[in-house]
Protein backbone atom coordinates (compact mmCIF):
# COMPACT_ATOMS: atom_id res chain seq x y z
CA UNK A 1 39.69 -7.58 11.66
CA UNK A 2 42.20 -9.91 12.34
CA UNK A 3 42.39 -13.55 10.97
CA UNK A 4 43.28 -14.68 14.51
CA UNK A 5 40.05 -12.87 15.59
CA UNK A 6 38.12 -14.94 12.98
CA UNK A 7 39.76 -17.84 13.72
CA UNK A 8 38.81 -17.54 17.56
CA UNK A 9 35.43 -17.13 16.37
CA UNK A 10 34.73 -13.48 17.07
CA UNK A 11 32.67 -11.98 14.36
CA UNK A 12 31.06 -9.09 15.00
CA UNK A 13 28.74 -8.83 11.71
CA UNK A 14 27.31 -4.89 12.64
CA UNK A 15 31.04 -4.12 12.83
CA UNK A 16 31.85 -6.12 9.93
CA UNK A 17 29.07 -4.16 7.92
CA UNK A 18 30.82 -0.68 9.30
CA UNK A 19 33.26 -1.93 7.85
CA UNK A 20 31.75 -2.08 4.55
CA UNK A 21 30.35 1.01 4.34
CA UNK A 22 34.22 2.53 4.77
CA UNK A 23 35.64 0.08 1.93
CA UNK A 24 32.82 1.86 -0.16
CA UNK A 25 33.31 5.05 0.69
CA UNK A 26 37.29 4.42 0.06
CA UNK A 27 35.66 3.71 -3.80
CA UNK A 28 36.24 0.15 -3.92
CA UNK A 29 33.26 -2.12 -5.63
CA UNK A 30 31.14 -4.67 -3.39
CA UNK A 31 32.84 -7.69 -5.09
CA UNK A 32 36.75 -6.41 -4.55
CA UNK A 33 34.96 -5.98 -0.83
CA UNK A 34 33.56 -9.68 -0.82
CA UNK A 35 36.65 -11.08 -2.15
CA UNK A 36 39.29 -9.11 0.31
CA UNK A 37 36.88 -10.00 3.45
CA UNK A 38 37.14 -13.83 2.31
CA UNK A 39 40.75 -13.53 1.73
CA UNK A 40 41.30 -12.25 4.88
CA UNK A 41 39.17 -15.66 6.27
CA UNK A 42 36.24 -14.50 7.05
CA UNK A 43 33.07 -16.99 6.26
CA UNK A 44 31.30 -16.20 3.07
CA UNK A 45 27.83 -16.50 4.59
CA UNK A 46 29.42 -13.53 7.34
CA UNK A 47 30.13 -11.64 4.47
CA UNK A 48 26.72 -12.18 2.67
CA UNK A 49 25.42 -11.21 6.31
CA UNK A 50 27.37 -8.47 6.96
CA UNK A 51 26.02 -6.98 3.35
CA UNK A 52 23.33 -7.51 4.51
CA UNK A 53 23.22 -4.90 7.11
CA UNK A 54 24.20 -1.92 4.91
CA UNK A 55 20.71 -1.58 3.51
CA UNK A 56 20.41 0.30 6.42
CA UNK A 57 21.88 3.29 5.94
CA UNK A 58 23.92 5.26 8.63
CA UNK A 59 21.33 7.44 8.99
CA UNK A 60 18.94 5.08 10.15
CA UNK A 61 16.84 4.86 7.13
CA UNK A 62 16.42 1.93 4.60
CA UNK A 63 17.50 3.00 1.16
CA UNK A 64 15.16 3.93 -1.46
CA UNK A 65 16.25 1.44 -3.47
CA UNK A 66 15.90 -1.46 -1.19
CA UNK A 67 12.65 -0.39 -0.23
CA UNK A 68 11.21 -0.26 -3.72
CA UNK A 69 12.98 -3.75 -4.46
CA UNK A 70 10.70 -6.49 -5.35
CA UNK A 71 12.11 -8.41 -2.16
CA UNK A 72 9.37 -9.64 -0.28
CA UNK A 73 8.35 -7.42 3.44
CA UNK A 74 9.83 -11.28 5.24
CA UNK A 75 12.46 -10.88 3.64
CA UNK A 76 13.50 -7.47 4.58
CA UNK A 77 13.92 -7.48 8.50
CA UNK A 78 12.47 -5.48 11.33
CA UNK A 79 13.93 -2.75 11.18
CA UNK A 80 14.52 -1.56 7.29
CA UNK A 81 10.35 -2.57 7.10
CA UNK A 82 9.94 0.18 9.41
CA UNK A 83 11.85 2.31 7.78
CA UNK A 84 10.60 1.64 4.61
CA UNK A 85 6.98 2.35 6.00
CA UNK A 86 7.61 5.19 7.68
CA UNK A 87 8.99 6.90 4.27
CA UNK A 88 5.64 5.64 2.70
CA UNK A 89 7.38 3.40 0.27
CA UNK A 90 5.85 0.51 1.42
CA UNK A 91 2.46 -0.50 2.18
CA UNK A 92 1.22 -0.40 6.16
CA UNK A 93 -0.37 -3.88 7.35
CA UNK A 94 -3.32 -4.22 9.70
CA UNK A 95 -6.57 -2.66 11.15
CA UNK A 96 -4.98 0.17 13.23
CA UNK A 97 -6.87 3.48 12.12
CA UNK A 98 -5.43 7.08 12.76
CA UNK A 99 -7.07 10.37 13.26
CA UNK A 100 -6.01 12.18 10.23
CA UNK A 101 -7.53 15.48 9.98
CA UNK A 102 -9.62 17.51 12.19
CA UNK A 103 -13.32 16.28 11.21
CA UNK A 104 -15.10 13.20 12.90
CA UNK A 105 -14.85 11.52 8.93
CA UNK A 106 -10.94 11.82 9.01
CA UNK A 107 -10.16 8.55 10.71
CA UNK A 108 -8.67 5.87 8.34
CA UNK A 109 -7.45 2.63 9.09
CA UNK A 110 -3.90 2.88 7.76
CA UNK A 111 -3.83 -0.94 6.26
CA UNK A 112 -2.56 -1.30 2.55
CA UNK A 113 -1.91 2.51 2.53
CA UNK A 114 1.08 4.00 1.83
CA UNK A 115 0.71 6.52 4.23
CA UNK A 116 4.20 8.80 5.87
CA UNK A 117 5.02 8.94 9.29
CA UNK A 118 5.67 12.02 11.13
CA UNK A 119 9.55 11.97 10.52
CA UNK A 120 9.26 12.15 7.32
CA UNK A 121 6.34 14.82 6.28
CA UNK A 122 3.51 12.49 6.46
CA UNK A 123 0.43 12.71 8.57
CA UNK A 124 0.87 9.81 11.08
CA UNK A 125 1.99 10.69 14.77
CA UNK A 126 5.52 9.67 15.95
CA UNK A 127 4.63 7.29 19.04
CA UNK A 128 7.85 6.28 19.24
């Protein structure tokens, strides 16, 4: 990214966090990352932003780590909570009940259960 580009105003924080991911992958440590991004001009609270986004791994799914973190579910975002839930490493919210056997006594309500979805080996469908 160049400075002119950040100058201009044209940030592109998904990019940014790409971006990231490659630094670490080239072996460098998050803070040589945080301090060559803000070198380079880019806002610190882009940066923190930016880190933000690569709990997510490239595969789509929130790391284990993040999702057994002691951060807060509001504090997570959409999409990592979903993740996290899915892989059963988080507790599900709500009154929705599943079918999840075969016998008339199998439906649970999946609220405050760590229950898997589909994807992953559990026994919840995939609506999706």
């Amino acid at each position: 990214m160049r400075i002119l580009e950040v100058l201009q105003g044209v940030i592109n924080v998904p990019e940014l966090s790409k971006r990231i991911i490659a630094m670490r992958a080239q072996g460098l440590k998050d803070d040589q990352i945080r301090t060559q991004l803000i070198k380079e001009g880019i806002p610190p609270r882009l940066v923190e932003q930016a880190f933000a986004g690569t709990e997510l791994q490239e595969n789509g799914r929130a790391s284990v780590a993040l999702c057994n973190s002691s951060k807060p579910n509001s504090e997570l975002g959409a999409s990592n909570l979903a993740s996290c839930k899915s892989q059963g490493l988080r507790a599900r919210e709500g009154k929705k009940s599943h079918k999840l056997g075969k016998s008339k006594k199998s439906r649970v309500k999946v609220g405050g259960h760590k229950l898997k979805g589909h994807k992953y080996g559990g026994p919840l469908p995939d609506w999706g």
